[in-house]
N, C-alpha and C. Protein backbone atom coordinates (compact mmCIF):
# COMPACT_ATOMS: atom_id res chain seq x y z
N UNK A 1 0.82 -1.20 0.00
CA UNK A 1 0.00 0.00 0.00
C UNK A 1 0.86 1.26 0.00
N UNK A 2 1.80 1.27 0.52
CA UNK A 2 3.11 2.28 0.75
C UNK A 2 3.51 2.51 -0.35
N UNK A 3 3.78 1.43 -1.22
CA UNK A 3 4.38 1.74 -2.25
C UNK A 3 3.95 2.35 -3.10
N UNK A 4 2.50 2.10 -3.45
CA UNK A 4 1.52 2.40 -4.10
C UNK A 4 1.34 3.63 -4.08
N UNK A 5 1.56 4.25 -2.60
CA UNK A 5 1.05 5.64 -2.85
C UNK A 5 2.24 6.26 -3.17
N UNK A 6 3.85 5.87 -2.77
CA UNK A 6 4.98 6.62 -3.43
C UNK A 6 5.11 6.76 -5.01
N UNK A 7 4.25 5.94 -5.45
CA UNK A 7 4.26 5.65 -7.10
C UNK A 7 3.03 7.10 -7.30
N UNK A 8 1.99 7.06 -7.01
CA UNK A 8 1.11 7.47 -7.23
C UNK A 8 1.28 9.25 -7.02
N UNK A 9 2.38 9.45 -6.16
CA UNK A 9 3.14 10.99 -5.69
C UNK A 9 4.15 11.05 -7.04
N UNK A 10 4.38 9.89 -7.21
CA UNK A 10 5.92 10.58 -8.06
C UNK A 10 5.14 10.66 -9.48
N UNK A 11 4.27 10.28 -9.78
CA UNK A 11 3.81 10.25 -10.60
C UNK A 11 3.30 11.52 -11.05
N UNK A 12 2.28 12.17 -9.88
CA UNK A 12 1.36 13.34 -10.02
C UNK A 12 2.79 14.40 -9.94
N UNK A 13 4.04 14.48 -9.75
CA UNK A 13 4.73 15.51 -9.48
C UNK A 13 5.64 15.27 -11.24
N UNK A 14 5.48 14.29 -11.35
CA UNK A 14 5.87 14.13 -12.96
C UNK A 14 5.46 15.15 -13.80
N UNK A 15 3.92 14.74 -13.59
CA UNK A 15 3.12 15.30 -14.83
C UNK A 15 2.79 17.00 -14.04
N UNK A 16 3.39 17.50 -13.40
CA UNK A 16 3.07 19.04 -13.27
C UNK A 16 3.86 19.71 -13.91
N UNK A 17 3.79 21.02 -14.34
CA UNK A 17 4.01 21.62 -15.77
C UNK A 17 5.48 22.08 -14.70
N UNK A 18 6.57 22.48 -15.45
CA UNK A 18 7.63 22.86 -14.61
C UNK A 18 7.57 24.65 -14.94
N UNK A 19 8.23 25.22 -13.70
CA UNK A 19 7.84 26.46 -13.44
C UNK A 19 9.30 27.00 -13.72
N UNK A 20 8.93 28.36 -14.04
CA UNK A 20 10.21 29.16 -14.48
C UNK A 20 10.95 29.17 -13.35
N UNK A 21 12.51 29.09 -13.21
CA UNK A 21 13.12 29.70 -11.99
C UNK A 21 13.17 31.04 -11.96
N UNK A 22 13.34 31.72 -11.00
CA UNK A 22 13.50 32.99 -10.92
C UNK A 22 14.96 33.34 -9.94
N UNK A 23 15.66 34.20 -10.26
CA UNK A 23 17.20 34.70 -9.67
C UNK A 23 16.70 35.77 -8.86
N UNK A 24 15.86 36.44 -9.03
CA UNK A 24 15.60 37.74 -8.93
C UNK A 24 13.68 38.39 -8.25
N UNK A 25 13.39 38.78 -7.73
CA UNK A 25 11.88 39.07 -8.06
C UNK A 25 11.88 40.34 -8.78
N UNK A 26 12.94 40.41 -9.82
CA UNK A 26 12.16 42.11 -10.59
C UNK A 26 11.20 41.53 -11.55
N UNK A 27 10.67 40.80 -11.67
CA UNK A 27 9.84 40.62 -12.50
C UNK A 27 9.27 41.12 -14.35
N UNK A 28 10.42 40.70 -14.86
CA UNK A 28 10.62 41.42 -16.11
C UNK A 28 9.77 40.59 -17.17
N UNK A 29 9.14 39.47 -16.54
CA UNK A 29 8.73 38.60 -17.76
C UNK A 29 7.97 39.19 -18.73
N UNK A 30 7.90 39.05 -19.58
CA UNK A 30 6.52 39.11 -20.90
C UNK A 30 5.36 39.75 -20.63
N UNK A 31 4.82 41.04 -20.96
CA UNK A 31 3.93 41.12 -20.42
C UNK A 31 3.33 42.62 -20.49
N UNK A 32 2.16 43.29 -20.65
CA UNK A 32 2.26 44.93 -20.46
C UNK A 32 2.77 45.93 -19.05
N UNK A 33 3.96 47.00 -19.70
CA UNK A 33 4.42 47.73 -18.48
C UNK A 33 3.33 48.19 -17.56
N UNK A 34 3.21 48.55 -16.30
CA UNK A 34 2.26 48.94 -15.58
C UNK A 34 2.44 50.26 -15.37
N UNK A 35 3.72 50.12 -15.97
CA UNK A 35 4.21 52.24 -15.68
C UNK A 35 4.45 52.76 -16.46
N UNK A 36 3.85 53.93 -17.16
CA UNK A 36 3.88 54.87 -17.82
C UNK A 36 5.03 55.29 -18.29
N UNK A 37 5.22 55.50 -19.24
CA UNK A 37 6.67 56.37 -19.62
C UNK A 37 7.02 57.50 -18.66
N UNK A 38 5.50 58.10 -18.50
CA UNK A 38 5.86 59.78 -17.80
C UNK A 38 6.11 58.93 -16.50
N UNK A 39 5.22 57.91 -15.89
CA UNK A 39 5.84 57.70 -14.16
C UNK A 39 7.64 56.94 -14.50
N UNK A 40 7.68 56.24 -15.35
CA UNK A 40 9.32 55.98 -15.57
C UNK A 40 10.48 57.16 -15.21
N UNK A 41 9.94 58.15 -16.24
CA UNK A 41 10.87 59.37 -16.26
C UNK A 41 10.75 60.16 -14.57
N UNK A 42 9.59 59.78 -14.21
CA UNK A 42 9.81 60.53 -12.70
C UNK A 42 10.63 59.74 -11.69
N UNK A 43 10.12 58.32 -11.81
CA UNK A 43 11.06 57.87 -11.11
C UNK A 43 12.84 57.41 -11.71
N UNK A 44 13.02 58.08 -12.56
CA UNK A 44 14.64 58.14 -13.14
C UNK A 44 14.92 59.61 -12.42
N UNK A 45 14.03 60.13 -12.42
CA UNK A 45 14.76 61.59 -11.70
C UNK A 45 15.20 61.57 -10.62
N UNK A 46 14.55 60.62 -9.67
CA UNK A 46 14.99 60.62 -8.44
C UNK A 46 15.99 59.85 -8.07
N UNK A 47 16.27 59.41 -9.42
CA UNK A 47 18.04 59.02 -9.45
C UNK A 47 19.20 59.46 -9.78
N UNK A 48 18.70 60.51 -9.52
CA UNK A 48 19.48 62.27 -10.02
C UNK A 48 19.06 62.53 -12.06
N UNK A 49 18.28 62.01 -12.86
CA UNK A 49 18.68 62.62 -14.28
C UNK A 49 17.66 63.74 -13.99
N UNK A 50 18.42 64.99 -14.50
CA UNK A 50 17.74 66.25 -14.58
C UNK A 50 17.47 66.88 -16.20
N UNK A 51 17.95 66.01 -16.88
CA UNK A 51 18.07 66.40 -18.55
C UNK A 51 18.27 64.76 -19.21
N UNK A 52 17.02 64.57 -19.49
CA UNK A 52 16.32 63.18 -19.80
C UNK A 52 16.98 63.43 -21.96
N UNK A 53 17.89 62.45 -22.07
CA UNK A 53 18.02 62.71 -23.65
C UNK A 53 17.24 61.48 -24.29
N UNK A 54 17.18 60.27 -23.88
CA UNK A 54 16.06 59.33 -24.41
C UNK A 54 15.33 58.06 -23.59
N UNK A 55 14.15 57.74 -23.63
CA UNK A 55 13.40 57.24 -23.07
C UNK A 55 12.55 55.78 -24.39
N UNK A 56 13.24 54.71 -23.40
CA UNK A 56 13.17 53.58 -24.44
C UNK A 56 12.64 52.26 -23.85
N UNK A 57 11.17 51.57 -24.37
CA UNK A 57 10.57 50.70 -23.59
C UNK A 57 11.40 49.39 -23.76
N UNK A 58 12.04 48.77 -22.59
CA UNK A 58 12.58 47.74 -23.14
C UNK A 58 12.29 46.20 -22.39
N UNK A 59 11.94 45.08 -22.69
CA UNK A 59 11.56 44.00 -21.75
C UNK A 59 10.31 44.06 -21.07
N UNK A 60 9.08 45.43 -21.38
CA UNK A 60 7.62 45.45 -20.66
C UNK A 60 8.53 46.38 -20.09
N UNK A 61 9.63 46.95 -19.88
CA UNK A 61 10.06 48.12 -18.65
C UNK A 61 10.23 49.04 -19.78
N UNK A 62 11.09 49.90 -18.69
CA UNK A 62 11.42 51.47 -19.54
C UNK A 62 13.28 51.29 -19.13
N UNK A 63 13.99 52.04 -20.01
CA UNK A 63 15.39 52.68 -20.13
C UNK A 63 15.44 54.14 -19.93
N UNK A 64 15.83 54.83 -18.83
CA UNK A 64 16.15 56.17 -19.03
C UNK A 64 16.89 56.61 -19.49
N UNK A 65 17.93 57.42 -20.25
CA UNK A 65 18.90 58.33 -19.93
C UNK A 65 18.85 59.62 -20.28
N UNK A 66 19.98 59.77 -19.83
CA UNK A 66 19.83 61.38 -19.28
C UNK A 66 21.52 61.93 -18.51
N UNK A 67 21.30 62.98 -18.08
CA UNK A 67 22.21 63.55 -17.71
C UNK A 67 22.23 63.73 -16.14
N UNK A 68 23.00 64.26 -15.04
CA UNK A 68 23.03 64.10 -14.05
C UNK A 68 23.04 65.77 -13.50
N UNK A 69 22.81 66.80 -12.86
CA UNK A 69 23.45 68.33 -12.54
C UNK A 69 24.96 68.47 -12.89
N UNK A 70 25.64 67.51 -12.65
CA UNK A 70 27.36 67.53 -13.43
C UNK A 70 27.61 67.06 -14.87
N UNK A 71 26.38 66.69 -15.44
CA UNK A 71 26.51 66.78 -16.89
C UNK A 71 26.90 65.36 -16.98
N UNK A 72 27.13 64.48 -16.09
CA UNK A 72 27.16 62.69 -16.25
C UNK A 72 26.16 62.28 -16.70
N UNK A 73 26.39 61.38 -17.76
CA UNK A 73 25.36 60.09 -18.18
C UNK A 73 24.92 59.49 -17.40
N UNK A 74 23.58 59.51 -17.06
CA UNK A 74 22.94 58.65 -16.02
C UNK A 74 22.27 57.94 -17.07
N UNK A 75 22.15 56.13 -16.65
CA UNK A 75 21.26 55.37 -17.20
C UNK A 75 20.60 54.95 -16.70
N UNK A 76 18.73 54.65 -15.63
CA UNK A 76 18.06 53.60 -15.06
C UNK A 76 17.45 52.99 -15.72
N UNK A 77 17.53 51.82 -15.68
CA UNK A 77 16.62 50.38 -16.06
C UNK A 77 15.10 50.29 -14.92
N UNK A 78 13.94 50.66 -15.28
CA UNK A 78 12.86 50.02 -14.62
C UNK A 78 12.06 48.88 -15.21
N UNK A 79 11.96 47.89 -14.32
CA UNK A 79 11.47 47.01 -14.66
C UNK A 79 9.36 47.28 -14.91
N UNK A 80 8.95 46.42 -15.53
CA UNK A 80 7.80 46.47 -16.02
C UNK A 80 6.70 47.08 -15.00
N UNK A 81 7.21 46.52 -13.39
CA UNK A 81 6.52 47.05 -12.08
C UNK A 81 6.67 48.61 -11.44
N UNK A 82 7.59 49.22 -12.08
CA UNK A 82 8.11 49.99 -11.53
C UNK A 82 9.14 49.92 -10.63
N UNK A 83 10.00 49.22 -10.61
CA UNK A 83 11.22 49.31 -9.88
C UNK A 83 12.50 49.16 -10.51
N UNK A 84 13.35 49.75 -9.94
CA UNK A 84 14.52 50.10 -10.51
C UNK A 84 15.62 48.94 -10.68
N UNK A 85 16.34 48.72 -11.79
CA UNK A 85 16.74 47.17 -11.62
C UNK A 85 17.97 47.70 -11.83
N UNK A 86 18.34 48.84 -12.14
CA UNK A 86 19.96 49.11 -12.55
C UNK A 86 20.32 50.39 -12.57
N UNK A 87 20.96 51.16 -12.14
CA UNK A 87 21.75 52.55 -12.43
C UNK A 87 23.19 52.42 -12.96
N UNK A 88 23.46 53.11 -13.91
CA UNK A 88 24.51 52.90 -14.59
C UNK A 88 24.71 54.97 -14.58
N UNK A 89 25.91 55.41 -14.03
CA UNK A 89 26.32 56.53 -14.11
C UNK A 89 27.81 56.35 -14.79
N UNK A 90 28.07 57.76 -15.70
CA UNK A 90 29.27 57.71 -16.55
C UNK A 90 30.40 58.60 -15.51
N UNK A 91 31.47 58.42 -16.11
CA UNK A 91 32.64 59.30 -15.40
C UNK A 91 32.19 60.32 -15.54
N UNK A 92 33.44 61.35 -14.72
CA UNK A 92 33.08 62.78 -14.68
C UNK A 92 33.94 63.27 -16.10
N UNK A 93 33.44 63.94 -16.52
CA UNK A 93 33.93 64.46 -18.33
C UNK A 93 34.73 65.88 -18.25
């Protein structure tokens, strides 16, 4: 009877569909952004860009860049949720 039901477990865990792993919870999968370009660009500002040169939907998210008050390349990555998955700032020029 034991056995029966270890067969009958390995079985039902067979046939379940296998699930994506995830590394991360930014949640970038497939899918429509939930944030606006204009809420993107606000929340890139508050990562210092004060002079936004292009704004690019990428992965269901947004790409900022822009410039920094010292004239640095600022880049943020938001993911599709609105959260920030990367800042990339350039040297000082």
């Amino acid at each position: 009877m034991q056995k029966n039901v270890l067969l009958l477990v390995a079985a039902a865990l067979v046939a379940l569909p296998a699930t994506p792993a995830r590394a991360d919870d930014d949640d970038d999968r497939a899918g429509p952004s939930r944030v606006s370009e204009a809420q993107a660009v606000r929340i890139a500002r508050g990562y210092g860009i004060v002079r936004v040169t292009e704004v690019e939907q990428d992965d269901g998210g947004w790409e900022v860049e822009g410039r920094d008050r010292r004239g640095r390349e600022v880049k943020v990555t938001i993911n599709r949720l609105g959260r920030v998955t990367k800042v990339e700032r350039g040297d000082d020029d």
